[in-house]
Structures are given as C-alpha cells and as structure tokens.
PDB file of N, CA and C in Angstrom:
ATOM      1  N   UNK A   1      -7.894   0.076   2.631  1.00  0.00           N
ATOM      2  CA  UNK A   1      -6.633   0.245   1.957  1.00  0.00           C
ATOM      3  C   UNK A   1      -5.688  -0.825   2.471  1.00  0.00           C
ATOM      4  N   UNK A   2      -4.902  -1.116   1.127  1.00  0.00           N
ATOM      5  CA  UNK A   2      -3.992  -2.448   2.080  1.00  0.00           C
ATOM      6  C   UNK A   2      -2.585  -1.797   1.887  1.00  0.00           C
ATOM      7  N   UNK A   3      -2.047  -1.606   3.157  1.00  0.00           N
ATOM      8  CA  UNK A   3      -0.504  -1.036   3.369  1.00  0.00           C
ATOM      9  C   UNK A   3       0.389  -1.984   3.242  1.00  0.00           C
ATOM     10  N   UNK A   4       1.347  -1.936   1.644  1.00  0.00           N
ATOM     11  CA  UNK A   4       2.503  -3.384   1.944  1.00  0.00           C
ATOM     12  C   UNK A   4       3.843  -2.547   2.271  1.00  0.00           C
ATOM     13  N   UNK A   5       4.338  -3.075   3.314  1.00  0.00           N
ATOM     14  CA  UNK A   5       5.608  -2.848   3.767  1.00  0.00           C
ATOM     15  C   UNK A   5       6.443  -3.309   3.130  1.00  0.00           C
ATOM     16  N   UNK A   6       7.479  -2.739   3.665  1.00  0.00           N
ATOM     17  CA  UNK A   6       8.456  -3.227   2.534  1.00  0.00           C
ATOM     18  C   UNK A   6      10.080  -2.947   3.970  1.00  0.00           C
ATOM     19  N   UNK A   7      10.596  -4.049   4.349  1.00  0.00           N
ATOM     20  CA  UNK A   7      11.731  -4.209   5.056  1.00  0.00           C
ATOM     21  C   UNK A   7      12.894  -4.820   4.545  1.00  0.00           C
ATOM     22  N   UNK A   8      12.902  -4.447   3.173  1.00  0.00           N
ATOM     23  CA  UNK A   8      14.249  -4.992   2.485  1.00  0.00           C
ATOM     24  C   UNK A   8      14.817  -3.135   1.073  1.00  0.00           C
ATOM     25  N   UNK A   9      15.949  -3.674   0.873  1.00  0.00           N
ATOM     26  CA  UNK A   9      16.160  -2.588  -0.199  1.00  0.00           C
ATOM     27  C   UNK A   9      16.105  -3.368  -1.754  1.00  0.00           C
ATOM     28  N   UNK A  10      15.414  -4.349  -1.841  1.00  0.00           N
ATOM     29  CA  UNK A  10      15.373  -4.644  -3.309  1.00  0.00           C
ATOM     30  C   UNK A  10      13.700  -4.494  -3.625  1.00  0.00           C
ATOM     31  N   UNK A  11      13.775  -3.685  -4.326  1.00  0.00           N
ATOM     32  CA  UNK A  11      12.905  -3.150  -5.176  1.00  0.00           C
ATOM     33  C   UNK A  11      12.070  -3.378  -6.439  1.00  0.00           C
ATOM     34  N   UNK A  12      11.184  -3.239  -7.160  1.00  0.00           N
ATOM     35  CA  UNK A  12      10.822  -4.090  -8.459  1.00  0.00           C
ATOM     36  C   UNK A  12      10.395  -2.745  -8.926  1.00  0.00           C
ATOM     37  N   UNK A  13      10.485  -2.420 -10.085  1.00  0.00           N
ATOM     38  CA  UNK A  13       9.701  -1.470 -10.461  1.00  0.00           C
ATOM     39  C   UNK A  13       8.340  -1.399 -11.336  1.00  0.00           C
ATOM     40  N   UNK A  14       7.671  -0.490 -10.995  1.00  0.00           N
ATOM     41  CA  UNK A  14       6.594  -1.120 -11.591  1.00  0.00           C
ATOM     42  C   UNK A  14       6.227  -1.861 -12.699  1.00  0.00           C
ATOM     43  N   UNK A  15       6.931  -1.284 -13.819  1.00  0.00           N
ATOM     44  CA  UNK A  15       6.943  -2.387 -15.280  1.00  0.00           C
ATOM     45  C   UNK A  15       7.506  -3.979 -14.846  1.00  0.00           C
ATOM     46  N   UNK A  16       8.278  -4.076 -13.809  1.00  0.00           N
ATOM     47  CA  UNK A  16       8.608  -5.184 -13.528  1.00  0.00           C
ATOM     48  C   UNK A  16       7.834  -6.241 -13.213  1.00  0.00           C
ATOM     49  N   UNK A  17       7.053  -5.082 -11.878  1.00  0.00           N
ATOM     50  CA  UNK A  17       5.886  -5.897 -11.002  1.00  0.00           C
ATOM     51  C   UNK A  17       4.391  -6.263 -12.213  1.00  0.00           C
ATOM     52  N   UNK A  18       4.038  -5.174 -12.825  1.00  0.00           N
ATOM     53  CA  UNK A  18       3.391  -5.618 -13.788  1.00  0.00           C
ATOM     54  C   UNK A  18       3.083  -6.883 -15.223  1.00  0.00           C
ATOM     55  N   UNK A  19       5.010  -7.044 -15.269  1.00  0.00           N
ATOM     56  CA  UNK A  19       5.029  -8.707 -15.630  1.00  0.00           C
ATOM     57  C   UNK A  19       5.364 -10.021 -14.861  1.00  0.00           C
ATOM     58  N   UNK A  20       5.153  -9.577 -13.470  1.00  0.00           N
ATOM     59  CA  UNK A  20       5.293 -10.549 -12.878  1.00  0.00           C
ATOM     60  C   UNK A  20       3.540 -11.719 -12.947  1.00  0.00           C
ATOM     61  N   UNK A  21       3.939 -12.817 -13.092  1.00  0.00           N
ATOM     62  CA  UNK A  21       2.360 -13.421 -13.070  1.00  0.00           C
ATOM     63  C   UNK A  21       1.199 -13.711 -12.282  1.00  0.00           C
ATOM     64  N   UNK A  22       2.283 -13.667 -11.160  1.00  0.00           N
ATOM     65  CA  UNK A  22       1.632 -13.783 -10.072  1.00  0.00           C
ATOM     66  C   UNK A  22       1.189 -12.502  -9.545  1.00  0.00           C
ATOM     67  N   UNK A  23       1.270 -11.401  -9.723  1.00  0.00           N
ATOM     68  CA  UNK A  23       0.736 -10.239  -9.600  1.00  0.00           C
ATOM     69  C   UNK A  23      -0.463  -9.643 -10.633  1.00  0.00           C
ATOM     70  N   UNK A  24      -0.371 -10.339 -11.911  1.00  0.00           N
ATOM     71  CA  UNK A  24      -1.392  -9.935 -12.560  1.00  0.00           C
ATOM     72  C   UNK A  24      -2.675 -11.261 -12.672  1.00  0.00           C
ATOM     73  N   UNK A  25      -2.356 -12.319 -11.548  1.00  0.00           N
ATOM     74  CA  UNK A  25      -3.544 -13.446 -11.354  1.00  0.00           C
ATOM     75  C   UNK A  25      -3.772 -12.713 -10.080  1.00  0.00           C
ATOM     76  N   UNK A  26      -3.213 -12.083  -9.743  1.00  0.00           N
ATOM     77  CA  UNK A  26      -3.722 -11.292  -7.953  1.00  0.00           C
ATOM     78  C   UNK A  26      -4.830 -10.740  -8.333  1.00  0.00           C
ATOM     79  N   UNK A  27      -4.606  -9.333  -9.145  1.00  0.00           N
ATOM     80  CA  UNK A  27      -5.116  -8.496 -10.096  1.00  0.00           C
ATOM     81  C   UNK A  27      -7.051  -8.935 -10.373  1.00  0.00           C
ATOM     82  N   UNK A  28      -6.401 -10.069 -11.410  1.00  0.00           N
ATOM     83  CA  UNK A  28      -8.006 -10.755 -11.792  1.00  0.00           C
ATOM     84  C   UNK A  28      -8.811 -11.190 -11.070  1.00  0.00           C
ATOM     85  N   UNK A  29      -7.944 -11.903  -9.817  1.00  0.00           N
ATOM     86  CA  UNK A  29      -9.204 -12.386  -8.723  1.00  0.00           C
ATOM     87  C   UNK A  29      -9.874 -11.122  -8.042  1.00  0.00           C
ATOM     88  N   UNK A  30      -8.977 -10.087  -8.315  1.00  0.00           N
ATOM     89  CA  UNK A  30      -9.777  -8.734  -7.198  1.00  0.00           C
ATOM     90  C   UNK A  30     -10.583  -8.516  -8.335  1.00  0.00           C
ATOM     91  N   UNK A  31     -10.679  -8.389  -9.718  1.00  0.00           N
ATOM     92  CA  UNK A  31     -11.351  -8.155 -10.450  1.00  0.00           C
ATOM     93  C   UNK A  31     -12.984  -8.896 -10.065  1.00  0.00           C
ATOM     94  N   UNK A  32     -12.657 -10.823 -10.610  1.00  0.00           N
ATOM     95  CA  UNK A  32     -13.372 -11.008 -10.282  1.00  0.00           C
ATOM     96  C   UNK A  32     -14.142 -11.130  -9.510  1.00  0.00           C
ATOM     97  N   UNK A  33     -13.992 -10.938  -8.172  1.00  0.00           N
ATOM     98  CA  UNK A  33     -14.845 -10.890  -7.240  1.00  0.00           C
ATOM     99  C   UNK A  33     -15.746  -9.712  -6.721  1.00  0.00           C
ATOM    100  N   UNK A  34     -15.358  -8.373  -7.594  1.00  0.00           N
ATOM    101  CA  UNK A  34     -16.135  -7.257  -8.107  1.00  0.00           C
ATOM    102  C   UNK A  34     -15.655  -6.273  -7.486  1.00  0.00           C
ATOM    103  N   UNK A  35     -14.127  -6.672  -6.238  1.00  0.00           N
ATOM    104  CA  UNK A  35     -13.464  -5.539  -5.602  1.00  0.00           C
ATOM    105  C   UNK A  35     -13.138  -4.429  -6.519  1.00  0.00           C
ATOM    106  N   UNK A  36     -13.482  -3.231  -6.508  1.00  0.00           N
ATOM    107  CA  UNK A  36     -12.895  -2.257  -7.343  1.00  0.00           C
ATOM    108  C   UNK A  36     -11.251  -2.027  -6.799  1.00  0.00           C
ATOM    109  N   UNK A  37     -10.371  -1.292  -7.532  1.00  0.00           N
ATOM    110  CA  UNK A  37      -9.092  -1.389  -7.032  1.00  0.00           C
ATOM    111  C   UNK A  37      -8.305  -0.374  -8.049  1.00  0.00           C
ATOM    112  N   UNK A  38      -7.624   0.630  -6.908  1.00  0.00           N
ATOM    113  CA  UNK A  38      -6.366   1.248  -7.769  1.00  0.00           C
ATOM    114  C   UNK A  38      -5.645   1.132  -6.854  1.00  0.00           C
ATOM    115  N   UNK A  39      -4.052   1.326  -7.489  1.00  0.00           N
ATOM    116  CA  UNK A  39      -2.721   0.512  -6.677  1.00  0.00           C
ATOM    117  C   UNK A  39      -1.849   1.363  -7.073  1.00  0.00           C
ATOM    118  N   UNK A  40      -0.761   1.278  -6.402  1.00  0.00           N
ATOM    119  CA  UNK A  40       0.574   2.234  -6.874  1.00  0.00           C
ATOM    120  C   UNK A  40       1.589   2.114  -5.992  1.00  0.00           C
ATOM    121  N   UNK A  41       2.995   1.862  -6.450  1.00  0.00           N
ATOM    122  CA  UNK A  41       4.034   1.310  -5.850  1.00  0.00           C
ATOM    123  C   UNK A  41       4.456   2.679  -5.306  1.00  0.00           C
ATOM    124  N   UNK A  42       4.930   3.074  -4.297  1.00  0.00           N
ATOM    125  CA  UNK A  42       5.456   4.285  -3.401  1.00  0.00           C
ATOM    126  C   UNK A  42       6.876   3.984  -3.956  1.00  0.00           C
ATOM    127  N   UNK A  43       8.038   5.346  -4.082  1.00  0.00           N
ATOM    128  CA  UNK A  43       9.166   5.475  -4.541  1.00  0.00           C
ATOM    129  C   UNK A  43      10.100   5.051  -3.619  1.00  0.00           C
ATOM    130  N   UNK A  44      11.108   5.021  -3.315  1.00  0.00           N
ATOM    131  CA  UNK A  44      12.167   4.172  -2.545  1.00  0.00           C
ATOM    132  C   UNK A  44      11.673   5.165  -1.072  1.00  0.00           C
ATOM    133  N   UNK A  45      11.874   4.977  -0.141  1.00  0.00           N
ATOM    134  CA  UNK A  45      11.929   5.870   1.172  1.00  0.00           C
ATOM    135  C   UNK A  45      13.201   6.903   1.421  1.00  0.00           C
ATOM    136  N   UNK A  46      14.040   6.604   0.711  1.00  0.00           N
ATOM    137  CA  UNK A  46      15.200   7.578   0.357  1.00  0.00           C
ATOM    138  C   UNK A  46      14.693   8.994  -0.494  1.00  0.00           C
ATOM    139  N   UNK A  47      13.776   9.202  -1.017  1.00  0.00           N
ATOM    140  CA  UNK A  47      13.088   9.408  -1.810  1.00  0.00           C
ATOM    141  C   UNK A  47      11.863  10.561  -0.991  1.00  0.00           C
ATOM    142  N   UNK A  48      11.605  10.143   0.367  1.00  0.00           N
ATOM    143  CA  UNK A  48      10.209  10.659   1.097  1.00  0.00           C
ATOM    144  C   UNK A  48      10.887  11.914   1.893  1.00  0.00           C
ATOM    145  N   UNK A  49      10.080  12.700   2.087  1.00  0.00           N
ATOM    146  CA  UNK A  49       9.972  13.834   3.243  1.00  0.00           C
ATOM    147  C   UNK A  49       8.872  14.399   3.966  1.00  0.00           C
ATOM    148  N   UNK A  50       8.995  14.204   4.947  1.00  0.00           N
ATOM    149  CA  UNK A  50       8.208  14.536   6.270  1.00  0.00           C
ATOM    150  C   UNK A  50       7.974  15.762   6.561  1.00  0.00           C
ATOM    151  N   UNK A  51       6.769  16.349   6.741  1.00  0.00           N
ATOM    152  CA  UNK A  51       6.690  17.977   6.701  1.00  0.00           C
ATOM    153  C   UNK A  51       5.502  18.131   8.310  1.00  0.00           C
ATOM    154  N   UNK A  52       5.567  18.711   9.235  1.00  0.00           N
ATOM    155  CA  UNK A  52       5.244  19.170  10.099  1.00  0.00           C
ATOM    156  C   UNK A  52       5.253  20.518  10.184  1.00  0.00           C
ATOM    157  N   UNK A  53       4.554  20.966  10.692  1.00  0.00           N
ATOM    158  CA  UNK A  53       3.740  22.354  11.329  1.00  0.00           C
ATOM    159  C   UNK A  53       4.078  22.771  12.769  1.00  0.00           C
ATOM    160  N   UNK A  54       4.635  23.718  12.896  1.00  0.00           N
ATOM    161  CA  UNK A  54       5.244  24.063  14.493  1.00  0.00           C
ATOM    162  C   UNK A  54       5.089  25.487  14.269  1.00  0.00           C
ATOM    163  N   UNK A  55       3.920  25.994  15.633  1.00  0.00           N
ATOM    164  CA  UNK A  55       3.996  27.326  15.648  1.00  0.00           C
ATOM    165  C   UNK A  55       4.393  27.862  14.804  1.00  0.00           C
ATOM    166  N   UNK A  56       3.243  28.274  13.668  1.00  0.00           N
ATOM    167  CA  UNK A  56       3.439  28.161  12.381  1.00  0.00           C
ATOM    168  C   UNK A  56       4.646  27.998  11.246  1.00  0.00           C
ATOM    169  N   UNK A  57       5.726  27.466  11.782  1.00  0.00           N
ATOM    170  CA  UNK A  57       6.716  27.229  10.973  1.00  0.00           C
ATOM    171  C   UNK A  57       6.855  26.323  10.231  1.00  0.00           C
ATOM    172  N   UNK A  58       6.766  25.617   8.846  1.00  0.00           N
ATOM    173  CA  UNK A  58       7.209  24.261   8.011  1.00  0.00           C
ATOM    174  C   UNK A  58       8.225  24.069   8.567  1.00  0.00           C
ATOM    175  N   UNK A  59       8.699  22.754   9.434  1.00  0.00           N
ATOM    176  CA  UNK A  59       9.714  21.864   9.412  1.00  0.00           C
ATOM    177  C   UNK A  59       9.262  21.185   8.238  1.00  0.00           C
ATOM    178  N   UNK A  60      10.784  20.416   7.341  1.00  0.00           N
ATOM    179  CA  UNK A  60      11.096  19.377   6.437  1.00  0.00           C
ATOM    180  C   UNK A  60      11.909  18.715   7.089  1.00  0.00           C
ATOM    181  N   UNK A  61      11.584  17.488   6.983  1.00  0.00           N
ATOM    182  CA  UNK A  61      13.014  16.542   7.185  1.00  0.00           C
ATOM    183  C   UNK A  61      13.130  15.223   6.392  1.00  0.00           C
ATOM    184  N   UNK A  62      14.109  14.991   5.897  1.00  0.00           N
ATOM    185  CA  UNK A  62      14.468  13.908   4.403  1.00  0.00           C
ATOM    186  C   UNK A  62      14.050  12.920   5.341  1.00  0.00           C
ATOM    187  N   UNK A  63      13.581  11.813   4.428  1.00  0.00           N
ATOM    188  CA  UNK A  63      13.091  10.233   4.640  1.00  0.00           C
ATOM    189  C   UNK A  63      11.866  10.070   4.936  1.00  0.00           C
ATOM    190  N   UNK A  64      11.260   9.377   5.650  1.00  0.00           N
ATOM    191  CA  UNK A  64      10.140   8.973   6.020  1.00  0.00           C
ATOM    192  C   UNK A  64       9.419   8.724   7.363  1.00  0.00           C
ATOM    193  N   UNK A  65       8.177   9.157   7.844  1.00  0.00           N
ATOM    194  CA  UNK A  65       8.179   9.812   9.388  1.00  0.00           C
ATOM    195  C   UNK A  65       8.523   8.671  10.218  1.00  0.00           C
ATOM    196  N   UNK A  66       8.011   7.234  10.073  1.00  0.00           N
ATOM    197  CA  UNK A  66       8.806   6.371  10.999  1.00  0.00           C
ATOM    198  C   UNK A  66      10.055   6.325  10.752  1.00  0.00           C
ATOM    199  N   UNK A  67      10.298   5.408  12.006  1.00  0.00           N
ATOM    200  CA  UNK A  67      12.139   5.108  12.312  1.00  0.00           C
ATOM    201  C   UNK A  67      11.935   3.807  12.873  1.00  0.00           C
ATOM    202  N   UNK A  68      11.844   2.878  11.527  1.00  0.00           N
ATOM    203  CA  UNK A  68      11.750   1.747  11.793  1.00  0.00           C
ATOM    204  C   UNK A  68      11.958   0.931  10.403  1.00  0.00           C
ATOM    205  N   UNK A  69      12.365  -0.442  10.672  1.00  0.00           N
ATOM    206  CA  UNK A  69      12.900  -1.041   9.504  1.00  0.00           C
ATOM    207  C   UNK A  69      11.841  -1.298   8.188  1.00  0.00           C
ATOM    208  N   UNK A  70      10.708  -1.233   8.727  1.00  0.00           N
ATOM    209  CA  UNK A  70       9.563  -1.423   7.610  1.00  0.00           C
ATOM    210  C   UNK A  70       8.753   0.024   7.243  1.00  0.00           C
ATOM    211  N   UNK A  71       9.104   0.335   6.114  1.00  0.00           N
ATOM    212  CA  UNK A  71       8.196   1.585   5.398  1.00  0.00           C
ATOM    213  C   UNK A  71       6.801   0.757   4.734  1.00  0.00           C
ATOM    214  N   UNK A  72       5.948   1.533   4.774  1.00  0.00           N
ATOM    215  CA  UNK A  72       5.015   1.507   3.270  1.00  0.00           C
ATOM    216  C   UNK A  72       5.679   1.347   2.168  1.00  0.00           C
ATOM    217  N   UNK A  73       5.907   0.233   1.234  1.00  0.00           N
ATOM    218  CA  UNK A  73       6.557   0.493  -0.175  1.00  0.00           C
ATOM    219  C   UNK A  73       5.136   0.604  -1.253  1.00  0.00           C
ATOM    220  N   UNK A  74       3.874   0.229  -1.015  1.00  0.00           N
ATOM    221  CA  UNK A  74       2.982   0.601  -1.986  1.00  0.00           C
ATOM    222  C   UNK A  74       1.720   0.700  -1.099  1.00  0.00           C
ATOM    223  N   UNK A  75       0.302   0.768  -1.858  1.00  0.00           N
ATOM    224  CA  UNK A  75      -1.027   0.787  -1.453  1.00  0.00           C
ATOM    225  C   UNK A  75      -1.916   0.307  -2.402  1.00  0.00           C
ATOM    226  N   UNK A  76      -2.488  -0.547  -1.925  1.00  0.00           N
ATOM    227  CA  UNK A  76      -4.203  -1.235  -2.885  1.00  0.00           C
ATOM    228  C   UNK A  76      -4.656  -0.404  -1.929  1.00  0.00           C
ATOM    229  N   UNK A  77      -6.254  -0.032  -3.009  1.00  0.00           N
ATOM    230  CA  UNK A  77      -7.494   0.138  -2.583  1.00  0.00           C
ATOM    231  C   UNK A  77      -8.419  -0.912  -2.740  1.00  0.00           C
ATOM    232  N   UNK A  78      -8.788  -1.168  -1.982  1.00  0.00           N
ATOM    233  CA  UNK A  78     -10.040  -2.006  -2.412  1.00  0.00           C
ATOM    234  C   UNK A  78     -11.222  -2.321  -1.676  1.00  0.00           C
ATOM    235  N   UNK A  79     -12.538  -1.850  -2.728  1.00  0.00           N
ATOM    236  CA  UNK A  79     -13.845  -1.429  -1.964  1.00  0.00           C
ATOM    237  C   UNK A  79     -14.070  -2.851  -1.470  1.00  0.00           C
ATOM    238  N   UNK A  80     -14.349  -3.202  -0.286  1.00  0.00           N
ATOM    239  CA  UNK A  80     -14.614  -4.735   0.014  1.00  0.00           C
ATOM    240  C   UNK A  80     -16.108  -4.931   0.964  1.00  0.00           C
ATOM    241  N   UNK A  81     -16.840  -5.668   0.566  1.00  0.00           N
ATOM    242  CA  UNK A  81     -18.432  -5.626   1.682  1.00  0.00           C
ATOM    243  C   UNK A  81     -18.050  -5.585   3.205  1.00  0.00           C
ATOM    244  N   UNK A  82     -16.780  -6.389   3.777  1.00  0.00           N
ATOM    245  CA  UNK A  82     -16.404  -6.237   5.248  1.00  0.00           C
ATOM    246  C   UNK A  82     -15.193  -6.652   5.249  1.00  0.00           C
ATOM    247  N   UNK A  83     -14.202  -6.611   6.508  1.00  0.00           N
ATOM    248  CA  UNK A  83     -13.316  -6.824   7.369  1.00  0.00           C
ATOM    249  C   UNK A  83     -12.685  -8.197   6.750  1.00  0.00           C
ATOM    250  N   UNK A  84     -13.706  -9.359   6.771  1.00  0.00           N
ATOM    251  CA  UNK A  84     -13.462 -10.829   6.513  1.00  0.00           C
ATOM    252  C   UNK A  84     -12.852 -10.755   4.599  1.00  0.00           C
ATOM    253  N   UNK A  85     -13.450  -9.685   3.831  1.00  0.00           N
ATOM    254  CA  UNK A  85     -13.418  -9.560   2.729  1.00  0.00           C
ATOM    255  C   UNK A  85     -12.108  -9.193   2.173  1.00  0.00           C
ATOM    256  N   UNK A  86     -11.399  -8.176   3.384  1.00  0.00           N
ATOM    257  CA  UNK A  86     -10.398  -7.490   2.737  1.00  0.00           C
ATOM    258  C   UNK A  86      -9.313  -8.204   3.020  1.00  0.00           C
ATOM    259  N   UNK A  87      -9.309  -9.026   4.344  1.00  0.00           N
ATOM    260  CA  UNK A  87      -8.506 -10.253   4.519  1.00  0.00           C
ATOM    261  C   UNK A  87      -7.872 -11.305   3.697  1.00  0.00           C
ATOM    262  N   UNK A  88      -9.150 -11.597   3.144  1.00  0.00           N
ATOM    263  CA  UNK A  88      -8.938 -12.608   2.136  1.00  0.00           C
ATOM    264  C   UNK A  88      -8.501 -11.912   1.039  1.00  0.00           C
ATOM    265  N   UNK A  89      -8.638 -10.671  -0.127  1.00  0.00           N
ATOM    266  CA  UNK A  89      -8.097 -10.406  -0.803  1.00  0.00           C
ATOM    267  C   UNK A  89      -6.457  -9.633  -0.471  1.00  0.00           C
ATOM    268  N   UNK A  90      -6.416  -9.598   0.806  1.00  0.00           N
ATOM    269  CA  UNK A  90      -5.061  -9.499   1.401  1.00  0.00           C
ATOM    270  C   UNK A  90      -3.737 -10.455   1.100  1.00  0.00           C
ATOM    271  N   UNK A  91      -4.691 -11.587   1.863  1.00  0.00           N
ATOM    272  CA  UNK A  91      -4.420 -12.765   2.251  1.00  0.00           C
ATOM    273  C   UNK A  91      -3.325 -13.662   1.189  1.00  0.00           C
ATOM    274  N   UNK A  92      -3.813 -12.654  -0.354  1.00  0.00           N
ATOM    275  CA  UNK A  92      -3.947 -13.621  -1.911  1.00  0.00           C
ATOM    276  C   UNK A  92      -3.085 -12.609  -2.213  1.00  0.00           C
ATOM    277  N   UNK A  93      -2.682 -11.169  -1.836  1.00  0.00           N
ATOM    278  CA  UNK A  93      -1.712 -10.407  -2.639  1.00  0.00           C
ATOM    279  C   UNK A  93      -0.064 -11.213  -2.759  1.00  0.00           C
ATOM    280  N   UNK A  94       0.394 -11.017  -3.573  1.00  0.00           N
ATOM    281  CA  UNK A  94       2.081 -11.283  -3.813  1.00  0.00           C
ATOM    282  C   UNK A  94       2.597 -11.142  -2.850  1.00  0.00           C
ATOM    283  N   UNK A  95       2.964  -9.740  -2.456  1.00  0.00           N
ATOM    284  CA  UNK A  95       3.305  -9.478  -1.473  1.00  0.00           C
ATOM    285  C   UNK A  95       2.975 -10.069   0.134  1.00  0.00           C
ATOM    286  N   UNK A  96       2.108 -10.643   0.106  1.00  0.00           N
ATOM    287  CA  UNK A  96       1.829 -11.473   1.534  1.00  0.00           C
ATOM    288  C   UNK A  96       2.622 -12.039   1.873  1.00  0.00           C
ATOM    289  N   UNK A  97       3.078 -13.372   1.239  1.00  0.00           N
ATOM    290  CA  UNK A  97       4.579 -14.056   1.537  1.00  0.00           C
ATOM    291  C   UNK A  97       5.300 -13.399   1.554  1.00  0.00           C
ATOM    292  N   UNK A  98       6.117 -12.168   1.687  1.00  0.00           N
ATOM    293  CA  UNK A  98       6.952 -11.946   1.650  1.00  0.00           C
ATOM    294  C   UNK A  98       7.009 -10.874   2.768  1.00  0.00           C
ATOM    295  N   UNK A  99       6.255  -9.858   2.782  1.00  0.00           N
ATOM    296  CA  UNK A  99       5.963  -8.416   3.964  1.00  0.00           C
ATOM    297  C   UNK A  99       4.540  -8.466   4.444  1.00  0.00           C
ATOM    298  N   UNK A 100       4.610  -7.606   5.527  1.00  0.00           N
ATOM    299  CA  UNK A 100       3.242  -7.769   6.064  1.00  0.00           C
ATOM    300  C   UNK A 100       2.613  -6.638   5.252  1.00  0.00           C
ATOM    301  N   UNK A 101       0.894  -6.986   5.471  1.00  0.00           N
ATOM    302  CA  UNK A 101       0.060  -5.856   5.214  1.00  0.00           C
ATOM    303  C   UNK A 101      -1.051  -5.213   5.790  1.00  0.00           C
ATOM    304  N   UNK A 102      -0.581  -4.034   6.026  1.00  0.00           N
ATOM    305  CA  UNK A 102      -2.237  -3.753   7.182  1.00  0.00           C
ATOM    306  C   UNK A 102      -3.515  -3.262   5.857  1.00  0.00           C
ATOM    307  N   UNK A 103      -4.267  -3.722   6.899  1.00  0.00           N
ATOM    308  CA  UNK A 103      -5.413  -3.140   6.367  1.00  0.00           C
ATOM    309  C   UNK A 103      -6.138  -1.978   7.097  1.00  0.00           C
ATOM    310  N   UNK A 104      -6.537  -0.873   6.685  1.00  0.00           N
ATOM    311  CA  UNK A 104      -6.793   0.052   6.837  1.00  0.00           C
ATOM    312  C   UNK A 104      -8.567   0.595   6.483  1.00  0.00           C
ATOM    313  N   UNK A 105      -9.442   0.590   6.990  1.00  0.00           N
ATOM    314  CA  UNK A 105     -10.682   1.260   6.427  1.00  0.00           C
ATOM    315  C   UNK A 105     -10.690   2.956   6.385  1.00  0.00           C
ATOM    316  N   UNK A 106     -11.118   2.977   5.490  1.00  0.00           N
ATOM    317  CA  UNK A 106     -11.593   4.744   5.059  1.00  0.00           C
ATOM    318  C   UNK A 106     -12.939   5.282   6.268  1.00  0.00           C
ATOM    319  N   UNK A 107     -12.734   6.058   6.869  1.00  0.00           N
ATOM    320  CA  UNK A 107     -13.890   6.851   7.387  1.00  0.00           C
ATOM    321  C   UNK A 107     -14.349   7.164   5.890  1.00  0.00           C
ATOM    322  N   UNK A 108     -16.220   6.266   6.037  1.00  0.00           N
ATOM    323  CA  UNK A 108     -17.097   6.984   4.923  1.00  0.00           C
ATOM    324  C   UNK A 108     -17.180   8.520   4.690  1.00  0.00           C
ATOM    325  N   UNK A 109     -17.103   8.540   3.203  1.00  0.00           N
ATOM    326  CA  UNK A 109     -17.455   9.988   2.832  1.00  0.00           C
ATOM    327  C   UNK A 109     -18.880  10.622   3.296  1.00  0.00           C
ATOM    328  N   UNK A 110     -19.233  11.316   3.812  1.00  0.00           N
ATOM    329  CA  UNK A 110     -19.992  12.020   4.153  1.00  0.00           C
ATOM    330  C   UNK A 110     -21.087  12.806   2.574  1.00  0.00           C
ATOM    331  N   UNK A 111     -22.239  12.422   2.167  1.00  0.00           N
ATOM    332  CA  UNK A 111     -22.946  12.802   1.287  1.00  0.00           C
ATOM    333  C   UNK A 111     -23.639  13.996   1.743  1.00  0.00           C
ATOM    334  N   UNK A 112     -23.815  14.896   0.416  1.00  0.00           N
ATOM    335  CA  UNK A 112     -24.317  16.040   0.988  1.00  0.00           C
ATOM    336  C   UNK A 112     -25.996  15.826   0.204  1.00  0.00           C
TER     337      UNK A 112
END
C-alpha cells in the first residue's frame, strides 16, 4: 500500500485529481506494467475520528490519531512482485514531488 501524506491544507478533489494529466499517465504506467491498483483520496483530517477501547468503554475523539503535521491524505494499492517494484511505481506517483510516501506491505492472506 502506498501512504501519501499530505502536510499542507490545499486539497484537490477527486474529480479534480482525476483530470489532472499527470495523474492519469501515473495511472497507465501502473496499468501497464500489470500492477493491479485501487486508490482513494481520504477526506480532509478535520473530517477523521479516532476511536479506542478502554476497559471496555468507546473513547471518540475528533481528528486524526497522530499529532503531527503530516496525515495520510489518500492510499494506492498496488500488487507489486517486490520491495524494488513498489518503489519505482512510488517513485512515478504525482504526489512524490510534492509529499512523502510510505510504502507499506500487507501480511499475506492466509488460504484455507
């Protein structure tokens, strides 16, 4: 999974980001190179709430669980053969120049 941060308050919304060009040549190269991929822009962090479990009680609390200038503002998936793979289709997102992005692997699903 690729985590893009986001340390500013200007925003694009998705119809926006979707005509941007350089986001939909991002798009095709993950295509072509056979990465599968679903994506989705996360809502402002004004927007998030944090829910914890305490001796069985729900705490809520408005915003988002860090306290720090960079949130998650979206997430790619993308199935990649290794480490070196997801880099490089990292490497090529829009968002690179501009915020950082971690990359994240999935613990494999377990087949029954």
């Amino acid at each position: 999974m690729l985590m893009i941060a986001d340390d500013t308050g200007e925003r694009l919304s998705p119809t926006q980001i979707d005509a941007e060009p350089e986001f939909m040549a991002w798009l095709r190269d993950v295509e072509s190179r056979g990465a599968s991929r679903v994506g989705t822009l996360l809502r402002p962090r004004t927007e998030a709430a944090t829910v914890r479990v305490r001796e069985g009680r729900t705490l809520r609390s408005d915003g988002p669980f860090a306290e720090t200038k960079e949130h998650i503002g979206g997430v790619e998936i993308v199935e990649c053969a290794d480490l070196d793979d997801a880099i490089a289709i990292a490497s090529t997102h829009p968002a690179a120049g501009r915020y950082p992005i971690e990359i994240r692997p999935f613990w494999p699903l377990e087949e029954d």
